[in-house]
N, C-alpha and C. Protein backbone atom coordinates (compact mmCIF):
# COMPACT_ATOMS: atom_id res chain seq x y z
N UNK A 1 60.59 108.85 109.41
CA UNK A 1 61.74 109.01 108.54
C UNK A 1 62.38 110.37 108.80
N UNK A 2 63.53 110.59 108.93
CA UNK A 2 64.11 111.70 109.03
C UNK A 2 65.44 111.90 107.59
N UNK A 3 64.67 113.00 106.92
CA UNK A 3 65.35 112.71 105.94
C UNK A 3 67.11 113.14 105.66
N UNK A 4 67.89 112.63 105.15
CA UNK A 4 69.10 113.21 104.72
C UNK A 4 69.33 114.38 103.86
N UNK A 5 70.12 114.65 104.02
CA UNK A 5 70.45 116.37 103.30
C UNK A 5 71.82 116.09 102.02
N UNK A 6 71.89 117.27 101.68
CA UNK A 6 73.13 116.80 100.57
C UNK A 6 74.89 117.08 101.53
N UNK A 7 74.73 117.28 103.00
CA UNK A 7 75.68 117.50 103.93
C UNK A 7 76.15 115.59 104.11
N UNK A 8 75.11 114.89 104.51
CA UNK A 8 75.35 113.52 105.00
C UNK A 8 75.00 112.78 103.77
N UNK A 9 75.10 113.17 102.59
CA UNK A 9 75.59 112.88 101.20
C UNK A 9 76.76 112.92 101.23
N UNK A 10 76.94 113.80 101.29
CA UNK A 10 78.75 114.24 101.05
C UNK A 10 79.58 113.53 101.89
N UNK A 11 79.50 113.78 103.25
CA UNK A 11 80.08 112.55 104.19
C UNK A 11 79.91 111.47 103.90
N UNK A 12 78.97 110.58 103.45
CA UNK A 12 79.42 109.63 102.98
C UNK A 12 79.73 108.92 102.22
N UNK A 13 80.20 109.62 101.29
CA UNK A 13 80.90 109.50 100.14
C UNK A 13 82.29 109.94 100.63
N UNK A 14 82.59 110.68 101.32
CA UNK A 14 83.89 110.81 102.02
C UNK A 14 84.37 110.08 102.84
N UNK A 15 83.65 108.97 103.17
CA UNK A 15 83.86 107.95 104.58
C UNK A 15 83.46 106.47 102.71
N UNK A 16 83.35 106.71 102.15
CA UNK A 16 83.26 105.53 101.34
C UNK A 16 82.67 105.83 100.15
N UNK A 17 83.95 105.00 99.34
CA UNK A 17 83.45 105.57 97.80
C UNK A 17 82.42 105.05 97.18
N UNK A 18 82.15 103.95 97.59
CA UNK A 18 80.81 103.36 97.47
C UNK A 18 79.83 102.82 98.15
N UNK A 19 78.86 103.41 98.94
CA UNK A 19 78.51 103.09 100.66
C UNK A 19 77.42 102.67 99.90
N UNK A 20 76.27 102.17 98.80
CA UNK A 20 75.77 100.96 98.51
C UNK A 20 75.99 100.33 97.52
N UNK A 21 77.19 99.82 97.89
CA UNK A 21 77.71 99.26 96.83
C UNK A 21 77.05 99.23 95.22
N UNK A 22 77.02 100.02 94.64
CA UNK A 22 76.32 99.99 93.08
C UNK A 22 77.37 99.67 92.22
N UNK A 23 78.57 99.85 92.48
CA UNK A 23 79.20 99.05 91.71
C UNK A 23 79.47 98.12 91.26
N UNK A 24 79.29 96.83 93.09
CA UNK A 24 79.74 95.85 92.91
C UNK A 24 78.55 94.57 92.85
N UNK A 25 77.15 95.69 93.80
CA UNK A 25 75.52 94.20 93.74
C UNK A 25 75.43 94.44 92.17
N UNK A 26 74.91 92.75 92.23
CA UNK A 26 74.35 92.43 91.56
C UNK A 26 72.94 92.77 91.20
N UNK A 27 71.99 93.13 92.41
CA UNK A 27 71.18 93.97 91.95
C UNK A 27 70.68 95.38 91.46
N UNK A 28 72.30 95.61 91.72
CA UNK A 28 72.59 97.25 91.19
C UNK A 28 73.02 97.20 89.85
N UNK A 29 73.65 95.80 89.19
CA UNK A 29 73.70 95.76 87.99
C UNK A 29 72.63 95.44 87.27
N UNK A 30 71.55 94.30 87.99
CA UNK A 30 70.15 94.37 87.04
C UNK A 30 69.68 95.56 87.07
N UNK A 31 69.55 96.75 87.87
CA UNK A 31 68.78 97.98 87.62
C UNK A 31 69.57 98.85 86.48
N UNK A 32 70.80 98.67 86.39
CA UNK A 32 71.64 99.39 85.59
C UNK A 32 71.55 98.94 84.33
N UNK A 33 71.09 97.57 84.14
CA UNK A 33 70.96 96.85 83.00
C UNK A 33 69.24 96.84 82.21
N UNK A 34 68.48 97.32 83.39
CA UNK A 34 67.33 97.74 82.56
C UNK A 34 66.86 99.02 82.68
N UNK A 35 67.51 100.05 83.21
CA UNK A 35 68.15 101.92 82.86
C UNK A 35 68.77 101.90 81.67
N UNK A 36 69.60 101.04 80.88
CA UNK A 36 70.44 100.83 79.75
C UNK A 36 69.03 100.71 78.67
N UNK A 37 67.97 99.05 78.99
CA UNK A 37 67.40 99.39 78.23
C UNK A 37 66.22 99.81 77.84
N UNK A 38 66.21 100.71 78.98
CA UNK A 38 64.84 101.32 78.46
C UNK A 38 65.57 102.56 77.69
N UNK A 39 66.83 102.97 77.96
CA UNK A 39 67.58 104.21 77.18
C UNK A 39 67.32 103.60 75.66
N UNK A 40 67.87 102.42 75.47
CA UNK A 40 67.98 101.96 73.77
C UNK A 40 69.72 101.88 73.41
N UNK A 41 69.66 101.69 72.70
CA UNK A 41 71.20 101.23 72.46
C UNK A 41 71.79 102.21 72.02
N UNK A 42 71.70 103.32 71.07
CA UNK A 42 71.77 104.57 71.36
C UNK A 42 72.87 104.31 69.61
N UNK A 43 73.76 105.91 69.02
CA UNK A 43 73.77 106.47 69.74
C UNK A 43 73.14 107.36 70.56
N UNK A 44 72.90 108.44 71.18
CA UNK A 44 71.91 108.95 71.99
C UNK A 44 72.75 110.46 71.97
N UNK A 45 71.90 111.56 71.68
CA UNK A 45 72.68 112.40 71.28
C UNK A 45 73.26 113.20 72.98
N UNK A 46 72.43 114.35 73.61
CA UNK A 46 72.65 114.88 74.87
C UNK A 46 71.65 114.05 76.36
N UNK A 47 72.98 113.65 77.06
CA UNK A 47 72.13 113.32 77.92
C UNK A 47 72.34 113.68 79.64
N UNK A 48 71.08 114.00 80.14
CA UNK A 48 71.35 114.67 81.32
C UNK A 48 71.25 113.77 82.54
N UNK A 49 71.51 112.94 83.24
CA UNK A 49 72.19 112.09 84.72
C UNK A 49 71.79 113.37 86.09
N UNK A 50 70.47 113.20 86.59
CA UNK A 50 70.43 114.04 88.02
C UNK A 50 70.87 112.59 89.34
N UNK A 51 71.78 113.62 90.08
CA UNK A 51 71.95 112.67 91.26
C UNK A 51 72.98 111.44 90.46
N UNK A 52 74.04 111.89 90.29
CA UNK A 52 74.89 110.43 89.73
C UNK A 52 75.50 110.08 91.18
N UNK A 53 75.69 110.17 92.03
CA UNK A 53 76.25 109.47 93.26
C UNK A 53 77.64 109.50 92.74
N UNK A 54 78.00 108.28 92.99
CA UNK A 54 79.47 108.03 92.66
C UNK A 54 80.00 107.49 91.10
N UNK A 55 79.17 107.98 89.96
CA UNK A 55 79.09 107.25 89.11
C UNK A 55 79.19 106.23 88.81
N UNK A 56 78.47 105.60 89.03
CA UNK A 56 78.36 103.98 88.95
C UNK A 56 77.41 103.67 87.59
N UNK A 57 76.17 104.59 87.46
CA UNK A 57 75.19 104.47 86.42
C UNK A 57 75.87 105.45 85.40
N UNK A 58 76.77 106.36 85.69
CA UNK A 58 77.12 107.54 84.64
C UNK A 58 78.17 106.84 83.54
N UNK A 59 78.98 105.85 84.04
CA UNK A 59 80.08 104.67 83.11
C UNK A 59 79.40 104.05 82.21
N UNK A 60 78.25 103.47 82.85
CA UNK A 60 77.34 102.72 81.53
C UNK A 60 76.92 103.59 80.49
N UNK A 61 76.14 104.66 80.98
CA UNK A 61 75.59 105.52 80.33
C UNK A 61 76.62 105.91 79.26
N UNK A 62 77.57 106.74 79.54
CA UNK A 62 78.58 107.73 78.72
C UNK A 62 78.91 106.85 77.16
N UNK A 63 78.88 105.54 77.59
CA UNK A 63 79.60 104.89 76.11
C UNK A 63 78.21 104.89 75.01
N UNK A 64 76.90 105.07 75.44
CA UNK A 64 76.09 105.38 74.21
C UNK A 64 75.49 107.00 73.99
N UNK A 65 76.06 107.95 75.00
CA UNK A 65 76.06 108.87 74.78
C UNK A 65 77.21 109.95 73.87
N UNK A 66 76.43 110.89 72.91
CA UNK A 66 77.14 111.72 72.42
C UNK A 66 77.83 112.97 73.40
N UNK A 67 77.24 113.13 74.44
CA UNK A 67 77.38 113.87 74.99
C UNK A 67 76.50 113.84 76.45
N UNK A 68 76.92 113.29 77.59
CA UNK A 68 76.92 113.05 79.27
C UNK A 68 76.73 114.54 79.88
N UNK A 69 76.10 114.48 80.53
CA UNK A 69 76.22 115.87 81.78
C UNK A 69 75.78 115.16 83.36
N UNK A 70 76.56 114.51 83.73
CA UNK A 70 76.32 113.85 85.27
C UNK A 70 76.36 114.71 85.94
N UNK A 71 74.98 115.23 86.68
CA UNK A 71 75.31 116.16 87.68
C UNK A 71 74.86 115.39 89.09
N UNK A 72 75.53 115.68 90.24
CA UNK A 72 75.62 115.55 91.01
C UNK A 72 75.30 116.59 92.33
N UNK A 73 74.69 116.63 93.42
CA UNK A 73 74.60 117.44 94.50
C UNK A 73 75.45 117.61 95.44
N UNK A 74 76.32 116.83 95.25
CA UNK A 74 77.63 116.87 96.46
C UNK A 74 79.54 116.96 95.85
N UNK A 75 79.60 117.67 96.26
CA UNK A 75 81.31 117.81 96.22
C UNK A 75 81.96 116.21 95.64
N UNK A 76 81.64 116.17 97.11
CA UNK A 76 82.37 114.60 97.25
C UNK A 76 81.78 113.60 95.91
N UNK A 77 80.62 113.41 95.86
CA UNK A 77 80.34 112.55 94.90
C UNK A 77 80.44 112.86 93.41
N UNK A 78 80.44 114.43 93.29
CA UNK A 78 81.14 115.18 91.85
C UNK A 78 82.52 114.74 91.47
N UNK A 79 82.74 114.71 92.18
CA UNK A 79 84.51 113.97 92.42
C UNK A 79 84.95 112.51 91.99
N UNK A 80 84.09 111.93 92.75
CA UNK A 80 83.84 110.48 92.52
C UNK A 80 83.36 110.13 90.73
N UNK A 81 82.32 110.74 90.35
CA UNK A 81 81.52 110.11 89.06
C UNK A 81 82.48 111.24 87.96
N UNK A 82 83.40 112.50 88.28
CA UNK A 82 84.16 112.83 87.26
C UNK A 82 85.49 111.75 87.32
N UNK A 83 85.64 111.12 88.56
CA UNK A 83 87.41 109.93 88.19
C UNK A 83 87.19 109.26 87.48
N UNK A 84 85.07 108.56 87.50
CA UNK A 84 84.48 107.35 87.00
C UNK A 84 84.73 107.74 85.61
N UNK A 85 84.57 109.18 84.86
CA UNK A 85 84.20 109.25 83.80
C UNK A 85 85.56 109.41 83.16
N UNK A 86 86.76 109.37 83.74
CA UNK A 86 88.07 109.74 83.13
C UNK A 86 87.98 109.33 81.29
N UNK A 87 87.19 108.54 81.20
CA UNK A 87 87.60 107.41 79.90
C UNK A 87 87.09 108.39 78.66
N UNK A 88 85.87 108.99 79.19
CA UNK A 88 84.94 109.55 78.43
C UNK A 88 85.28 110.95 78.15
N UNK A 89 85.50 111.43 77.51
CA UNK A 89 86.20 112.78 77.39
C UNK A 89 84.92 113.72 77.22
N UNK A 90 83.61 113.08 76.20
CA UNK A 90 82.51 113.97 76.02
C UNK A 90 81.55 113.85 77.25
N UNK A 91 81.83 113.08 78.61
CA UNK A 91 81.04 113.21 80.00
C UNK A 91 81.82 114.01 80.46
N UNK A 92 80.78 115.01 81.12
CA UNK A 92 81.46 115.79 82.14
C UNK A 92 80.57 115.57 83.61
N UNK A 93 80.96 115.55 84.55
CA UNK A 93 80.71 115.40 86.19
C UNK A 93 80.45 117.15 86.49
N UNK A 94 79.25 117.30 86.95
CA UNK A 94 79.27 118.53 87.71
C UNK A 94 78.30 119.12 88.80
N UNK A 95 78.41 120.43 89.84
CA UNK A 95 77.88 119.86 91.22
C UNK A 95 76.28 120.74 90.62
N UNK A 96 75.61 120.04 90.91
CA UNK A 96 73.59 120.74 90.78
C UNK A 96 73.00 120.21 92.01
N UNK A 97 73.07 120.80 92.73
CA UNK A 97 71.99 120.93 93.58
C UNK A 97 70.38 121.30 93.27
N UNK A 98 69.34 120.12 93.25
CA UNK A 98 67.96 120.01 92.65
C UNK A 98 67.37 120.76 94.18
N UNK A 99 66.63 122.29 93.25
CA UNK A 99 66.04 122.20 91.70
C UNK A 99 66.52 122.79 90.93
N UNK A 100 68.12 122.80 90.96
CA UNK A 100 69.00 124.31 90.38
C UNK A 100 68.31 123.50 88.41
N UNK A 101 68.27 124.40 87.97
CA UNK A 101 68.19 124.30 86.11
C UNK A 101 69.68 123.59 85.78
N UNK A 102 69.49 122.52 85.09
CA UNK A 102 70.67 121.54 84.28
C UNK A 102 71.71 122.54 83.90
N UNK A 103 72.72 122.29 83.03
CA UNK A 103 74.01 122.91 82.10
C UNK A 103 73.07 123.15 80.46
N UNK A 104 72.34 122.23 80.20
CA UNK A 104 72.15 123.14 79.04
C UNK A 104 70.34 122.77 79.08
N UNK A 105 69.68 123.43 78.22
CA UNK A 105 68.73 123.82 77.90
C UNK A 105 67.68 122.83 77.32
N UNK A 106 68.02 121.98 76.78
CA UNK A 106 67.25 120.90 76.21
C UNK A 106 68.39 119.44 75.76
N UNK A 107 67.68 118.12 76.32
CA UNK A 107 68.27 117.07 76.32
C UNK A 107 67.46 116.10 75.14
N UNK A 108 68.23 114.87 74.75
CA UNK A 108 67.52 113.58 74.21
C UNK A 108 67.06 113.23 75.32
N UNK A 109 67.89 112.62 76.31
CA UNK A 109 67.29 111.60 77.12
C UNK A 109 67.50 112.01 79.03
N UNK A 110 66.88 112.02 80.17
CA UNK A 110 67.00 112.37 81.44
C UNK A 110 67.17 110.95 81.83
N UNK A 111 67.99 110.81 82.75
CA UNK A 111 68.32 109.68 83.84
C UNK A 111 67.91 110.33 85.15
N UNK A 112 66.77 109.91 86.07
CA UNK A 112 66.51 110.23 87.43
C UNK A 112 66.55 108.39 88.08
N UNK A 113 67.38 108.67 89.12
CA UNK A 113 67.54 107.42 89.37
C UNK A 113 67.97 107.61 91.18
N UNK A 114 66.91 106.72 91.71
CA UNK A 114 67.41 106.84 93.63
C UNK A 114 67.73 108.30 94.17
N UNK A 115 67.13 109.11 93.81
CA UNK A 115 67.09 110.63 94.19
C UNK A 115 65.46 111.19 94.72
N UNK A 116 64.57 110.69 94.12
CA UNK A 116 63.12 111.66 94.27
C UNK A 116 62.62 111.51 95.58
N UNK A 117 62.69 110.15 96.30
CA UNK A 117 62.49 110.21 97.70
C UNK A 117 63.40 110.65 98.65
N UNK A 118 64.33 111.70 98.07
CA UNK A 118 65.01 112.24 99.40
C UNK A 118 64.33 113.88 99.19
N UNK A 119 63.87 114.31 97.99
CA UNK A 119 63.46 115.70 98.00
C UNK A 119 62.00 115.50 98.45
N UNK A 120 61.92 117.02 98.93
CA UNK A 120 60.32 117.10 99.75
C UNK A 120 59.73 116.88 98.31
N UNK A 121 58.04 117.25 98.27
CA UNK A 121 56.92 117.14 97.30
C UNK A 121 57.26 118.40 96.54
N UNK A 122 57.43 119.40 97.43
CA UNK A 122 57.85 120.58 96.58
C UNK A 122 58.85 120.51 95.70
N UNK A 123 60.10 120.47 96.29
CA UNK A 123 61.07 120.18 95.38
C UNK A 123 61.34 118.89 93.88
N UNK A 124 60.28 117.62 94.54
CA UNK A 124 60.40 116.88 93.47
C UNK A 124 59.51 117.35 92.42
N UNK A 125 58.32 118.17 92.95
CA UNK A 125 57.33 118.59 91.73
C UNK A 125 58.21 119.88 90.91
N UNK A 126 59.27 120.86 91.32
CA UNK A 126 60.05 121.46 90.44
C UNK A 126 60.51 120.57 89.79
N UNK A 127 61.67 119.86 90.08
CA UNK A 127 62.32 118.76 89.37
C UNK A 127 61.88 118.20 87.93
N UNK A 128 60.16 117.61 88.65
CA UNK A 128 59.38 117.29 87.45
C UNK A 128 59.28 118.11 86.44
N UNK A 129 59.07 119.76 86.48
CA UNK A 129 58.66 120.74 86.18
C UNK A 129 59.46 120.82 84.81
N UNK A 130 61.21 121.23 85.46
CA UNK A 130 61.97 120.97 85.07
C UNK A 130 62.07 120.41 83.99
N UNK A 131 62.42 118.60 84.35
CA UNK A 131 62.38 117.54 83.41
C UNK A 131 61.52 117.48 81.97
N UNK A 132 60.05 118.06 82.11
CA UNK A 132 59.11 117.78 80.99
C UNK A 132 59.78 119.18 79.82
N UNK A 133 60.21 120.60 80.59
CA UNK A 133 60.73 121.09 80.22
C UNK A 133 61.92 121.17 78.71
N UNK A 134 63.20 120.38 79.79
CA UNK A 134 64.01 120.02 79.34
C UNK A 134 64.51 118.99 78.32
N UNK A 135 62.91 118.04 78.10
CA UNK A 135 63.15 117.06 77.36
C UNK A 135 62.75 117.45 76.14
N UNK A 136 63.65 116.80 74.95
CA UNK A 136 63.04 117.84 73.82
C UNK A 136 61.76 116.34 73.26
N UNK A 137 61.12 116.93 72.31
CA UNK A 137 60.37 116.08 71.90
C UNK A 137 60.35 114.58 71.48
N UNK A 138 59.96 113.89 71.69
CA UNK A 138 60.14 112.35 71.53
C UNK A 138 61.63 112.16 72.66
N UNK A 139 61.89 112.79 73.17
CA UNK A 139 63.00 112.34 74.34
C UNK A 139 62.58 111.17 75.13
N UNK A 140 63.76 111.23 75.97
CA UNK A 140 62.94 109.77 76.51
C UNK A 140 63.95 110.15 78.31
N UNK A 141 62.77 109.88 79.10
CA UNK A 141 62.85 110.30 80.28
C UNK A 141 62.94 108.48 81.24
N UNK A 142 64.01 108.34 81.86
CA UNK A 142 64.51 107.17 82.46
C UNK A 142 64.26 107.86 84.40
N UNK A 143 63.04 106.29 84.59
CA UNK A 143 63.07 107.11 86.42
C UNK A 143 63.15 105.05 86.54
N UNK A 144 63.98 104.98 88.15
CA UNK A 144 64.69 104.60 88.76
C UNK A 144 64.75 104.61 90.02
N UNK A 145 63.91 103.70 90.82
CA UNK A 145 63.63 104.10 91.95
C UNK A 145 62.92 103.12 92.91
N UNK A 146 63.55 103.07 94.34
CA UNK A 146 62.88 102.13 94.96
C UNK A 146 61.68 101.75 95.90
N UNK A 147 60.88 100.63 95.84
CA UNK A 147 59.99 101.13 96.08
C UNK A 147 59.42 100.93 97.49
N UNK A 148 60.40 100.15 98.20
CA UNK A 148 60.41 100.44 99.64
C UNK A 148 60.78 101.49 100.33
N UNK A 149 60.10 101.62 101.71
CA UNK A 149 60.75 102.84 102.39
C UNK A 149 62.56 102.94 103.03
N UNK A 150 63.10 104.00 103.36
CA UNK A 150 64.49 103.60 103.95
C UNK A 150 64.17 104.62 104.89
N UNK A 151 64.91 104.79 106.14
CA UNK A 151 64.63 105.46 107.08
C UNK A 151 64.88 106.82 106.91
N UNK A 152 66.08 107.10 105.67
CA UNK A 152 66.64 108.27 105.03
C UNK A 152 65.80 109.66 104.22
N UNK A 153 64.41 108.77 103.84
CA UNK A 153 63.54 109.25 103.01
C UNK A 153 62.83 110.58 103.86
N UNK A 154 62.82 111.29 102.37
CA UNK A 154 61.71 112.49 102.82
C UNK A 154 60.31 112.28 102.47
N UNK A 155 60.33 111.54 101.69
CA UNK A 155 58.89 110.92 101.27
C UNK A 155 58.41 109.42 100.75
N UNK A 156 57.35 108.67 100.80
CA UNK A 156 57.46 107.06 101.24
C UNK A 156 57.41 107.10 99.46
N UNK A 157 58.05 105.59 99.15
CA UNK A 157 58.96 105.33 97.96
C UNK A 157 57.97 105.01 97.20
N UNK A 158 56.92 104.38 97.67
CA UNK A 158 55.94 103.40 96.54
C UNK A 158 55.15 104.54 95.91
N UNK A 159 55.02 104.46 94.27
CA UNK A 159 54.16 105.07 93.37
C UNK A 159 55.30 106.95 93.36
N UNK A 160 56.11 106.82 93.68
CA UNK A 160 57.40 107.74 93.11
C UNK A 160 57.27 107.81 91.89
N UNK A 161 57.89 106.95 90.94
CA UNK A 161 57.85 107.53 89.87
C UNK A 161 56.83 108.20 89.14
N UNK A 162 55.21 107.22 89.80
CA UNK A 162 54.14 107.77 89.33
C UNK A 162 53.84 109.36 89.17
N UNK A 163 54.32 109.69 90.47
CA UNK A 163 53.92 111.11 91.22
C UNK A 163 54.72 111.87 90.64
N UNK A 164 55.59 111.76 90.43
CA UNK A 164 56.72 112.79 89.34
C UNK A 164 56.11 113.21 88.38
N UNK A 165 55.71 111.81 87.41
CA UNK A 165 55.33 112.27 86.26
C UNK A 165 54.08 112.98 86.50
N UNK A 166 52.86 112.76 87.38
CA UNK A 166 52.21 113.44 87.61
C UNK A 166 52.17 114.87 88.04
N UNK A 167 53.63 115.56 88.97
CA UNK A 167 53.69 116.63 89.03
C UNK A 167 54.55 117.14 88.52
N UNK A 168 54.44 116.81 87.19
CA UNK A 168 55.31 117.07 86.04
C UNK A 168 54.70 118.50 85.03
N UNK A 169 53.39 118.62 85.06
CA UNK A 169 52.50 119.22 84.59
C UNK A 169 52.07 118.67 82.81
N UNK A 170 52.85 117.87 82.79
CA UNK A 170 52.85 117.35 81.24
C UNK A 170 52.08 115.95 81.04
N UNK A 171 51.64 115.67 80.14
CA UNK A 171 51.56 113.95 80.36
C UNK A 171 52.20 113.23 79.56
N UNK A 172 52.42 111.93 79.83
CA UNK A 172 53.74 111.37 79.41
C UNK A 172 53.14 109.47 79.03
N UNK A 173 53.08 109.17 77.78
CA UNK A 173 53.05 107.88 77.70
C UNK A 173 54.35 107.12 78.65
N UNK A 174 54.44 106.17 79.37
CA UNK A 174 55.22 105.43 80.15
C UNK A 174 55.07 103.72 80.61
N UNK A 175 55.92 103.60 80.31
CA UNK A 175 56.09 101.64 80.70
C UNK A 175 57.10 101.62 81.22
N UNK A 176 56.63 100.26 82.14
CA UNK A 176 57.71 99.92 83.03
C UNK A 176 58.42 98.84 82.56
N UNK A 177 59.58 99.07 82.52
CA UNK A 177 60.77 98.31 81.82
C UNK A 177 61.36 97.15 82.90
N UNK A 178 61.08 97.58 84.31
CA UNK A 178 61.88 96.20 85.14
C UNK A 178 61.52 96.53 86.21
N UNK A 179 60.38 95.66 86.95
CA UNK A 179 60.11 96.39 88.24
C UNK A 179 60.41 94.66 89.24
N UNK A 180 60.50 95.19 90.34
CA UNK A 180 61.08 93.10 91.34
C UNK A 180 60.25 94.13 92.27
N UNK A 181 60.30 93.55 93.58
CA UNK A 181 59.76 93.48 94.71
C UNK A 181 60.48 95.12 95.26
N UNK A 182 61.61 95.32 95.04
CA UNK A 182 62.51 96.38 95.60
C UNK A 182 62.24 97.78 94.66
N UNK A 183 62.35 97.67 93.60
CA UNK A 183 62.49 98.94 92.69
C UNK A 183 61.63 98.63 91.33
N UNK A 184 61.59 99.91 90.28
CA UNK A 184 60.81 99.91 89.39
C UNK A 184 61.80 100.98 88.26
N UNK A 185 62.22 100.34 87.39
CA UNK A 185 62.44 100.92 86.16
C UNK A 185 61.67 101.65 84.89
N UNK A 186 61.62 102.78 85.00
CA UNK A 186 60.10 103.24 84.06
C UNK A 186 60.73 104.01 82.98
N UNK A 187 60.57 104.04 81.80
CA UNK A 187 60.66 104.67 80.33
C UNK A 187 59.51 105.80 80.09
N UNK A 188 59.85 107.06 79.89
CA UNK A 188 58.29 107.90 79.62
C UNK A 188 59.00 109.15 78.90
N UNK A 189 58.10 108.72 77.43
CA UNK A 189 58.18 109.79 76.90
C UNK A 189 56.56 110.90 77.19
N UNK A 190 57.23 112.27 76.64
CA UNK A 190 55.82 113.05 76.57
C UNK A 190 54.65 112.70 75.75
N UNK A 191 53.71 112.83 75.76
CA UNK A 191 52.49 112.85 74.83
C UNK A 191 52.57 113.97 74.17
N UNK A 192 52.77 113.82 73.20
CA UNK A 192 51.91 114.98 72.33
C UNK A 192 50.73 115.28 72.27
N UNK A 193 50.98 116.54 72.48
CA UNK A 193 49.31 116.96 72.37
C UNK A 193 48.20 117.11 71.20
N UNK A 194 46.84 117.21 71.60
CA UNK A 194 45.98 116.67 70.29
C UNK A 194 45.96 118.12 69.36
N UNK A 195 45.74 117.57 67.98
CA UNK A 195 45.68 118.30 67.30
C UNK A 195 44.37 118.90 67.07
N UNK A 196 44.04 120.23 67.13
CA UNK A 196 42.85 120.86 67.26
C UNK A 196 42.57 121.13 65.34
């Protein structure tokens, strides 16, 4: 595998506004449709979107959110998921390059979705770091992810989400909300810790 960078991100999103189609498969709408519900119907107060691509998942999202922060790693695709969000006045689109720290400080709910197998181990275990961080208590942390390899990958896809939460440093009750042959939809909140 030779992995992609956020350079041949950007290109292709500049050569196509939607180069896998998530807008228009149908199996990009069943994943979007059980990312929706493992979120809950909401409303849902702050919520943080790493890696929105072209916003395709950030449109669904925004209408049960009080407040969206789609961040994105590329120009080009910042561009793309702020036109997506025109409707939404309380989403904002903006560029984060992972493992840069979010826009604000503590969230309800994280969306990681088709991003963790392009960062090395290092970088996804910040990420994780991050995430357990950022989630405030009883939050609810949404991972998204496939579980075959693509030639693009920096690291092989199967048991991803596992490994996150594992180098998360936290532990996290978690169920899987929609997993097929291709991908796995997982819900995980933190555990609280025991009372001494």
């Amino acid at each position: 595998m030779t992995a992609i960078d956020l350079v041949g991100f950007d290109d292709k999103f500049a050569a196509d506004a939607d180069p896998w189609r998530t807008f228009t498969s149908h199996d990009e709408a069943v994943k979007r449709a059980a990312i929706l519900h493992g979120l809950g119907p909401g409303p849902i107060g702050r919520v943080l979107e790493l890696a929105s691509g072209n916003g395709s998942n950030s449109v669904a999202i925004a209408p049960r959110a009080l407040r969206l922060d789609a961040t994105e790693g590329t120009p080009e695709g910042t561009r793309l998921t702020a036109g997506a969000l025109v409707r939404w006045p309380r989403a904002q689109a903006s560029v984060l390059a992972l493992p840069a720290l979010p826009p604000r400080p503590v969230y309800d709910a994280i969306v990681v979705a088709e991003i963790l197998y392009y960062l090395s181990p290092r970088v996804m275990a910040s990420v994780a770091r991050m995430a357990a961080t950022a989630l405030r208590p009883g939050g609810c942390l949404i991972l998204a992810h496939h579980k075959i390899d693509f030639y693009d990958f920096a690291q092989h896809a199967r048991g991803i989400n596992r490994r996150f939460l594992d180098r998360s440093g936290s532990r996290w009750h978690a169920r899987v909300v929609r997993s097929t042959a291709r991908w796995e939809v997982v819900s995980a909140r933190l555990a609280r810790p025991a009372v001494e």
